[in-house]
PDB file of N, CA and C in Angstrom:
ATOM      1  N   UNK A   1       0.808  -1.194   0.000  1.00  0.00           N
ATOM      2  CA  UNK A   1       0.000   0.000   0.000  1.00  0.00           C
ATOM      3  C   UNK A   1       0.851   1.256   0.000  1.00  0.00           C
ATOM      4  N   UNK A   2       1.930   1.316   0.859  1.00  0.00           N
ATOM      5  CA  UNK A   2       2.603   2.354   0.856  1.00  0.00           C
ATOM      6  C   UNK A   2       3.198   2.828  -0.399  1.00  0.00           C
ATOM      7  N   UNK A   3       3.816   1.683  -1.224  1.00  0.00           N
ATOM      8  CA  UNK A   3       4.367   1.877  -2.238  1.00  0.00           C
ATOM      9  C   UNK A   3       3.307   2.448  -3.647  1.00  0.00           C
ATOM     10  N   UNK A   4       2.330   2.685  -3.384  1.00  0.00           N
ATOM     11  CA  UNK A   4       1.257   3.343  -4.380  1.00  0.00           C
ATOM     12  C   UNK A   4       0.517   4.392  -3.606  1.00  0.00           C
ATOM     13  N   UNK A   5       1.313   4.779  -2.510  1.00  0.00           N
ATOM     14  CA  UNK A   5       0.520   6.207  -1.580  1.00  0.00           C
ATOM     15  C   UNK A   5       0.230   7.450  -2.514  1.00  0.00           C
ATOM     16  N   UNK A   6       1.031   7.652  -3.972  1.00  0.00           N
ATOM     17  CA  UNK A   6       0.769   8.837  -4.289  1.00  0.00           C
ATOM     18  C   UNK A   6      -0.628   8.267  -5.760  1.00  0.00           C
ATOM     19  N   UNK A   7      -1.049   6.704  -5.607  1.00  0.00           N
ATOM     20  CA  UNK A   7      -2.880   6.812  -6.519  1.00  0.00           C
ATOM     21  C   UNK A   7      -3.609   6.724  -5.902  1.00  0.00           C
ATOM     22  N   UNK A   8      -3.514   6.711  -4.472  1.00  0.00           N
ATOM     23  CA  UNK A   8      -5.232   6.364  -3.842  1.00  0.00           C
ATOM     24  C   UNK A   8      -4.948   7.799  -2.189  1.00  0.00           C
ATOM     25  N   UNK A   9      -5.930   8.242  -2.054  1.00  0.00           N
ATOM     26  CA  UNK A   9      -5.816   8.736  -0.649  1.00  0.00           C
ATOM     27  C   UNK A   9      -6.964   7.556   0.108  1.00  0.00           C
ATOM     28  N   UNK A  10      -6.593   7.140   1.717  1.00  0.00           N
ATOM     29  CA  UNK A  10      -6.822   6.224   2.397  1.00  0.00           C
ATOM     30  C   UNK A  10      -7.808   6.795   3.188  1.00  0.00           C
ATOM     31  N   UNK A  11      -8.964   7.084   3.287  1.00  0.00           N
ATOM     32  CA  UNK A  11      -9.732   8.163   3.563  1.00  0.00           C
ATOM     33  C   UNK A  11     -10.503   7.369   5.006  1.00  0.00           C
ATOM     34  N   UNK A  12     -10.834   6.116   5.326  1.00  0.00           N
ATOM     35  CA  UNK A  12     -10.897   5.282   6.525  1.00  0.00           C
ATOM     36  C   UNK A  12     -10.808   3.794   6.824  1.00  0.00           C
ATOM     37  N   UNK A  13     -10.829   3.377   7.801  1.00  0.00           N
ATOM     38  CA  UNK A  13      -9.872   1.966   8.252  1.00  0.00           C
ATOM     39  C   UNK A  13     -11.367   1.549   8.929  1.00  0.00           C
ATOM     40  N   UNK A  14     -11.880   0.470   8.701  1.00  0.00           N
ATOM     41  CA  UNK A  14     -13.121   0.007   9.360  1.00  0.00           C
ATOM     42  C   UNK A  14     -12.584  -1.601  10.297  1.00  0.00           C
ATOM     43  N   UNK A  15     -12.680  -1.732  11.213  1.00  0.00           N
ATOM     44  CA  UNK A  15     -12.504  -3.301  11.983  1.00  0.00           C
ATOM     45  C   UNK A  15     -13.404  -3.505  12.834  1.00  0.00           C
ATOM     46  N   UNK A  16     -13.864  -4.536  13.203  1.00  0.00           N
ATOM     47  CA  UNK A  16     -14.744  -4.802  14.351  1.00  0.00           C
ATOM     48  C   UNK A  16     -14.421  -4.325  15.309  1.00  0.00           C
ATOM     49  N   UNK A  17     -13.207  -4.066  15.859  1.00  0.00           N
ATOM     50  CA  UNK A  17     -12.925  -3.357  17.210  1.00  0.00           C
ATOM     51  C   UNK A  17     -12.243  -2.291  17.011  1.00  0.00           C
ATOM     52  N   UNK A  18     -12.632  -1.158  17.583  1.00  0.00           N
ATOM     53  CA  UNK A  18     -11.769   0.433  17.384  1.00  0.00           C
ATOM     54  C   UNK A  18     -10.499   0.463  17.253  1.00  0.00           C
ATOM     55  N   UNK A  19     -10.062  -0.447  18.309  1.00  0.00           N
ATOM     56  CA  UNK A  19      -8.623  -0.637  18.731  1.00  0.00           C
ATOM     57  C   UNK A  19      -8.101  -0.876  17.073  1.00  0.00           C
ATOM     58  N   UNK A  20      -8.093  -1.720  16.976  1.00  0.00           N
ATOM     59  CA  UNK A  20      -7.693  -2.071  15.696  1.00  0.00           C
ATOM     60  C   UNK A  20      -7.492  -0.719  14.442  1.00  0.00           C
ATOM     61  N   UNK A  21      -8.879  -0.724  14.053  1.00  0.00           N
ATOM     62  CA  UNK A  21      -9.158   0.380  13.592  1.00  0.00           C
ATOM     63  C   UNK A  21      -8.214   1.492  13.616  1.00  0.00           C
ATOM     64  N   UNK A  22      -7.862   1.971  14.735  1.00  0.00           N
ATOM     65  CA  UNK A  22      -7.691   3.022  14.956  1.00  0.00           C
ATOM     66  C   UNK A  22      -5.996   3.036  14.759  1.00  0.00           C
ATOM     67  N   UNK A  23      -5.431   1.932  15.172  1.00  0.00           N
ATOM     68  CA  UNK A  23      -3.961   1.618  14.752  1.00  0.00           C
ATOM     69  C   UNK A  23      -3.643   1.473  13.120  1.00  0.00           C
ATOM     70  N   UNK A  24      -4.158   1.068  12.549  1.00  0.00           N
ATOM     71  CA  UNK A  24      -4.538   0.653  10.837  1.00  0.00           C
ATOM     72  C   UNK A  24      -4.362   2.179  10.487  1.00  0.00           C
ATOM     73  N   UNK A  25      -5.657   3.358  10.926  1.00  0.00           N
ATOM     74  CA  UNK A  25      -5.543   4.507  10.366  1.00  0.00           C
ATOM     75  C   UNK A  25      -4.647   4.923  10.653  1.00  0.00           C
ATOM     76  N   UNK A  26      -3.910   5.136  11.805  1.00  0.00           N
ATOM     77  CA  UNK A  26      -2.643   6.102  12.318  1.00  0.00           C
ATOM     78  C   UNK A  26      -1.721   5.465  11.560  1.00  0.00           C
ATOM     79  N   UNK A  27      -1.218   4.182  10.865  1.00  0.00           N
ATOM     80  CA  UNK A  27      -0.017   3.909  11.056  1.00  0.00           C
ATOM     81  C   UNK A  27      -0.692   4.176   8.952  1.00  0.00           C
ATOM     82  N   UNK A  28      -1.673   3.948   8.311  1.00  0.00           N
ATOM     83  CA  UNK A  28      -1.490   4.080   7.294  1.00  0.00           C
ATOM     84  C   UNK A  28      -2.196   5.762   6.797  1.00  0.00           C
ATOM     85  N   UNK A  29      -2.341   6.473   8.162  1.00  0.00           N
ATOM     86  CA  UNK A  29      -2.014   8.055   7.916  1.00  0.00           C
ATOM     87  C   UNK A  29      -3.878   8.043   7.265  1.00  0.00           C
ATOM     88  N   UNK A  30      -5.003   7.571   7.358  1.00  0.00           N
ATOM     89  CA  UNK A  30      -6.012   7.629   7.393  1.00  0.00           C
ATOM     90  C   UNK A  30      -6.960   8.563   7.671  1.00  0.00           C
ATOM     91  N   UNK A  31      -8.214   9.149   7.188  1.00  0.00           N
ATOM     92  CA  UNK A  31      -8.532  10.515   7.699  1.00  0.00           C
ATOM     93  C   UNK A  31      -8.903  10.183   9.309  1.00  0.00           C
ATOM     94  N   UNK A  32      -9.842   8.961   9.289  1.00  0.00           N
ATOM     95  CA  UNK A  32     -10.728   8.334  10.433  1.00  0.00           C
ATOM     96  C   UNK A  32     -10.716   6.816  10.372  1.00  0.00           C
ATOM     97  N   UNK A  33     -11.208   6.387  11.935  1.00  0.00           N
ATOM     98  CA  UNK A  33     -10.995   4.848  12.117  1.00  0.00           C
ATOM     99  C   UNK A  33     -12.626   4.945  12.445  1.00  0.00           C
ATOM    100  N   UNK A  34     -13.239   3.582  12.236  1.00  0.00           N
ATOM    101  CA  UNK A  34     -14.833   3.732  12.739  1.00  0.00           C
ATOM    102  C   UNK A  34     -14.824   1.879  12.727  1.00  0.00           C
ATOM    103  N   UNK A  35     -15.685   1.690  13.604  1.00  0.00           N
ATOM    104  CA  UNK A  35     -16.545   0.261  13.844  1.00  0.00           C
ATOM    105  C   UNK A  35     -17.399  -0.237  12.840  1.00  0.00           C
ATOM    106  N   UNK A  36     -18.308   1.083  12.310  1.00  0.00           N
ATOM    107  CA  UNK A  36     -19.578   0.937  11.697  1.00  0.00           C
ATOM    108  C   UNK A  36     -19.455   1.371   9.981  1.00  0.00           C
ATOM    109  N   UNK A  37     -19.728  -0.062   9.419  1.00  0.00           N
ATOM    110  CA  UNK A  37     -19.678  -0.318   8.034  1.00  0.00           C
ATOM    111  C   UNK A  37     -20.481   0.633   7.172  1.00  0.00           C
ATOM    112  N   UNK A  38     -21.800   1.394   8.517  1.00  0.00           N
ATOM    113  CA  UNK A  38     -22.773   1.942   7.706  1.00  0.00           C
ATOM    114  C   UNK A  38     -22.404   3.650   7.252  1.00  0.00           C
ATOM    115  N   UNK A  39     -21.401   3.619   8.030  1.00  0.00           N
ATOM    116  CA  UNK A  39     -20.684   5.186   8.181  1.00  0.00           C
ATOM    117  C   UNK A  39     -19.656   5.290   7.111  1.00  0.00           C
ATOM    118  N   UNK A  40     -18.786   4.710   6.521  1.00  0.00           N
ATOM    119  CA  UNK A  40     -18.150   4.315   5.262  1.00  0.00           C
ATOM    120  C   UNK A  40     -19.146   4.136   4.198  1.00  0.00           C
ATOM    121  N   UNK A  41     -20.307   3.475   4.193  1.00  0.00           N
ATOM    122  CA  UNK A  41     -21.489   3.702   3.087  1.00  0.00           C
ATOM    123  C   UNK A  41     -22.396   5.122   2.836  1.00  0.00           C
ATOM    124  N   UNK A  42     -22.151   5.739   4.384  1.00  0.00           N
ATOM    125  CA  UNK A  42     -22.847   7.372   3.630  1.00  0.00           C
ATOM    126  C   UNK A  42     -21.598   7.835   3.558  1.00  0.00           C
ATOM    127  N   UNK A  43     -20.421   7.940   3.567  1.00  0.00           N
ATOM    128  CA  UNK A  43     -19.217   9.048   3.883  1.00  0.00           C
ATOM    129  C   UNK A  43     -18.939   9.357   1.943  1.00  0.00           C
ATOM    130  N   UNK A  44     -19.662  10.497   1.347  1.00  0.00           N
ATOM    131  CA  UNK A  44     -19.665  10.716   0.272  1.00  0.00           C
ATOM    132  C   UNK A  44     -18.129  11.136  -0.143  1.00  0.00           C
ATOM    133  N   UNK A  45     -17.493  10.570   0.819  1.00  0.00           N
ATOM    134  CA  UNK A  45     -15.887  10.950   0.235  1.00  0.00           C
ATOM    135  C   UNK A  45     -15.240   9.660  -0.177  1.00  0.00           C
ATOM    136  N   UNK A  46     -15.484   8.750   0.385  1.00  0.00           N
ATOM    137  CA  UNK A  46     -15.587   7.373  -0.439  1.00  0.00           C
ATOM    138  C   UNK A  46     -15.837   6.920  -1.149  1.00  0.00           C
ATOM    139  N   UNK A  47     -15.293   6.671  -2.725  1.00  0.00           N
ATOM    140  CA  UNK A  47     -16.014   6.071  -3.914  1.00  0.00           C
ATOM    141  C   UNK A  47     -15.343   4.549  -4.073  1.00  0.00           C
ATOM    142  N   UNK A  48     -14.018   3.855  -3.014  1.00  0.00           N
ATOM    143  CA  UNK A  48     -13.859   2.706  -3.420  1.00  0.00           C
ATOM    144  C   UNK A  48     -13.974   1.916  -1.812  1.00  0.00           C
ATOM    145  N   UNK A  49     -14.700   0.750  -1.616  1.00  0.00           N
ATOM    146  CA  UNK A  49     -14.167   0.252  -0.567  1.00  0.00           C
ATOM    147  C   UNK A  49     -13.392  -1.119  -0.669  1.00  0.00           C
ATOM    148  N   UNK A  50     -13.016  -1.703  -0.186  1.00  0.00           N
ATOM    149  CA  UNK A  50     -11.637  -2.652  -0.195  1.00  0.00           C
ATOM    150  C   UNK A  50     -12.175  -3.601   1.213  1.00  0.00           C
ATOM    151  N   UNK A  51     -13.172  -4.615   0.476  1.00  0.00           N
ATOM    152  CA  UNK A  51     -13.378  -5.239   1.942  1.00  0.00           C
ATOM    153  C   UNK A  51     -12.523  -6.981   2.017  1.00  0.00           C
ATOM    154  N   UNK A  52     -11.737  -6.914   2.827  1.00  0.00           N
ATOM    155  CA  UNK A  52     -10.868  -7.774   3.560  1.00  0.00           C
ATOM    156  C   UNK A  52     -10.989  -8.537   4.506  1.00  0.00           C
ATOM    157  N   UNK A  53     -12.711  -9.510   4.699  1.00  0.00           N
ATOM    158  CA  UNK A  53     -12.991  -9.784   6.013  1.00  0.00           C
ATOM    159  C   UNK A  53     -13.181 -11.019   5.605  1.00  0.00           C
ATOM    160  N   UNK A  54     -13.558 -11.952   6.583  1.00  0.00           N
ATOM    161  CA  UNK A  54     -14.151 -13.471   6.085  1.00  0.00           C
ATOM    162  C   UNK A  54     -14.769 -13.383   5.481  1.00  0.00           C
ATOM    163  N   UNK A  55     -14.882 -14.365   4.431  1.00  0.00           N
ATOM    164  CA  UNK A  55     -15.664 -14.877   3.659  1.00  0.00           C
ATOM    165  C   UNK A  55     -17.057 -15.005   3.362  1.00  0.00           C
ATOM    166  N   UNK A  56     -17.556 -15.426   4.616  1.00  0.00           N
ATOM    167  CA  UNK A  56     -19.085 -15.535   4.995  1.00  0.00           C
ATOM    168  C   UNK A  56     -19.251 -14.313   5.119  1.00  0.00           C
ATOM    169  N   UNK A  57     -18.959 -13.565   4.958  1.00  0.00           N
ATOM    170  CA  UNK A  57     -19.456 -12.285   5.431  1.00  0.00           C
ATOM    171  C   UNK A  57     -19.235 -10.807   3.911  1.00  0.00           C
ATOM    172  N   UNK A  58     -18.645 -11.042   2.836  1.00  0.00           N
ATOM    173  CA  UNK A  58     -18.216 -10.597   1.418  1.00  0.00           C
ATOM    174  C   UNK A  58     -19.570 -10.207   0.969  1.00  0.00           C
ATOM    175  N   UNK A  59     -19.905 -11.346   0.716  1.00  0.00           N
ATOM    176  CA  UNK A  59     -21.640 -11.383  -0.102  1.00  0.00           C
ATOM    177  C   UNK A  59     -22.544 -10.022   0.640  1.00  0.00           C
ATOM    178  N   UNK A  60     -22.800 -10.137   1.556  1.00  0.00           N
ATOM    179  CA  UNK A  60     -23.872  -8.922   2.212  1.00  0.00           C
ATOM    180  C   UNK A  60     -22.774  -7.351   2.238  1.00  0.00           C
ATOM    181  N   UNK A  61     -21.528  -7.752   2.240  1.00  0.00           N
ATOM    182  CA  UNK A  61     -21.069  -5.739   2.668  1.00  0.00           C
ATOM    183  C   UNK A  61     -20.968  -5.578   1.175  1.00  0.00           C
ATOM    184  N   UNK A  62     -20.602  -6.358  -0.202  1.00  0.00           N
ATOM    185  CA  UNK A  62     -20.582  -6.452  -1.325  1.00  0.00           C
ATOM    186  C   UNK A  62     -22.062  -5.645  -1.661  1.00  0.00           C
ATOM    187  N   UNK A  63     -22.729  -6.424  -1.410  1.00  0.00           N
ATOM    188  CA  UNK A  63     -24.004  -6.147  -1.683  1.00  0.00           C
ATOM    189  C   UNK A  63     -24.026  -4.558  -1.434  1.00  0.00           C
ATOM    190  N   UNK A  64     -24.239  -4.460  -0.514  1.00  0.00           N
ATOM    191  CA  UNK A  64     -24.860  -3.191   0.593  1.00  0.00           C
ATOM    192  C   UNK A  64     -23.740  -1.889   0.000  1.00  0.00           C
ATOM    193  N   UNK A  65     -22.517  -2.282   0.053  1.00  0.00           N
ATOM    194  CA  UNK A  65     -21.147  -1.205  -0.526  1.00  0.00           C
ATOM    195  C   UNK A  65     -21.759  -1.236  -2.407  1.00  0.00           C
ATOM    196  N   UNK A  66     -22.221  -1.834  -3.150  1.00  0.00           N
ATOM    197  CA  UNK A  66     -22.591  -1.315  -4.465  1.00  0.00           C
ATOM    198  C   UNK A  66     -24.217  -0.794  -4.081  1.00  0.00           C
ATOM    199  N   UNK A  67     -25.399  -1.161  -3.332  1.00  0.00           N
ATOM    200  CA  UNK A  67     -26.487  -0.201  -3.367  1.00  0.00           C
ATOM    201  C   UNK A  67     -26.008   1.216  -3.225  1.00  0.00           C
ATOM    202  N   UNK A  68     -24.783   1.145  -1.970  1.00  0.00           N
ATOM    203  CA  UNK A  68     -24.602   2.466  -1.408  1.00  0.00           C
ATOM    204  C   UNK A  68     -23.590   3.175  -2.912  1.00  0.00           C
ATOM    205  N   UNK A  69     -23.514   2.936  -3.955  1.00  0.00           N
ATOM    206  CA  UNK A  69     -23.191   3.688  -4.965  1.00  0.00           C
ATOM    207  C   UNK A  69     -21.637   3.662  -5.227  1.00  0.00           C
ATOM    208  N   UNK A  70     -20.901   2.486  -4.312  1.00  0.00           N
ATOM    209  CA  UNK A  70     -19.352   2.250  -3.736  1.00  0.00           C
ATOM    210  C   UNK A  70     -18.724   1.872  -4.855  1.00  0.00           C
ATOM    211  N   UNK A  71     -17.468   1.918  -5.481  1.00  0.00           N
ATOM    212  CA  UNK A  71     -16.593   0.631  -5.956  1.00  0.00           C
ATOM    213  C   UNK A  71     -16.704  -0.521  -4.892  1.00  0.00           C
ATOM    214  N   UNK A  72     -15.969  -1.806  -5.534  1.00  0.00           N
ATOM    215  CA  UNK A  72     -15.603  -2.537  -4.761  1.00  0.00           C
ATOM    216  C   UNK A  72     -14.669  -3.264  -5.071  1.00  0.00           C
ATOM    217  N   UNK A  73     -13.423  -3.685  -4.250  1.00  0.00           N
ATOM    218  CA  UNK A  73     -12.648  -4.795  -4.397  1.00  0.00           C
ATOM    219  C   UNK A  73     -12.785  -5.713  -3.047  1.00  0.00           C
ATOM    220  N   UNK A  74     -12.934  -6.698  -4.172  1.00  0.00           N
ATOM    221  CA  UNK A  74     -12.940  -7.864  -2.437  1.00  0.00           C
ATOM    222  C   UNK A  74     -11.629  -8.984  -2.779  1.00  0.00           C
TER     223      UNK A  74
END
């Protein structure tokens, strides 16, 4: 990621636990860290999301990240 810092700005870091979150944004210089998937789906500064979670779980934020008008890479 670092090595392509000057095509994408990293605009937020989403994990089930803040903690996490919140280390992810600081260390990859992030605007914001958040819990809630639904706050990355209105944040109109977001046009790509990059979801990285289990498996069982792709299909529904897939879903929900293209209603909400998102890119997506999974």
């Amino acid at each position: 990621m670092i090595k392509l810092r000057d095509r994408y700005d990293l605009h937020c870091v989403m994990s089930r636990t803040g903690s996490n979150a919140r280390a992810i944004a600081t260390q990859f210089e992030a605007s914001y860290a958040t819990t809630e998937f639904e706050q990355i789906l209105s944040d109109a500064d977001v046009d790509l999301v990059l979801i990285a979670t289990r498996h069982d779980l792709h299909g529904r934020m897939v879903r929900h990240a293209l209603e909400a008008g998102k890119n997506v890479f999974v």
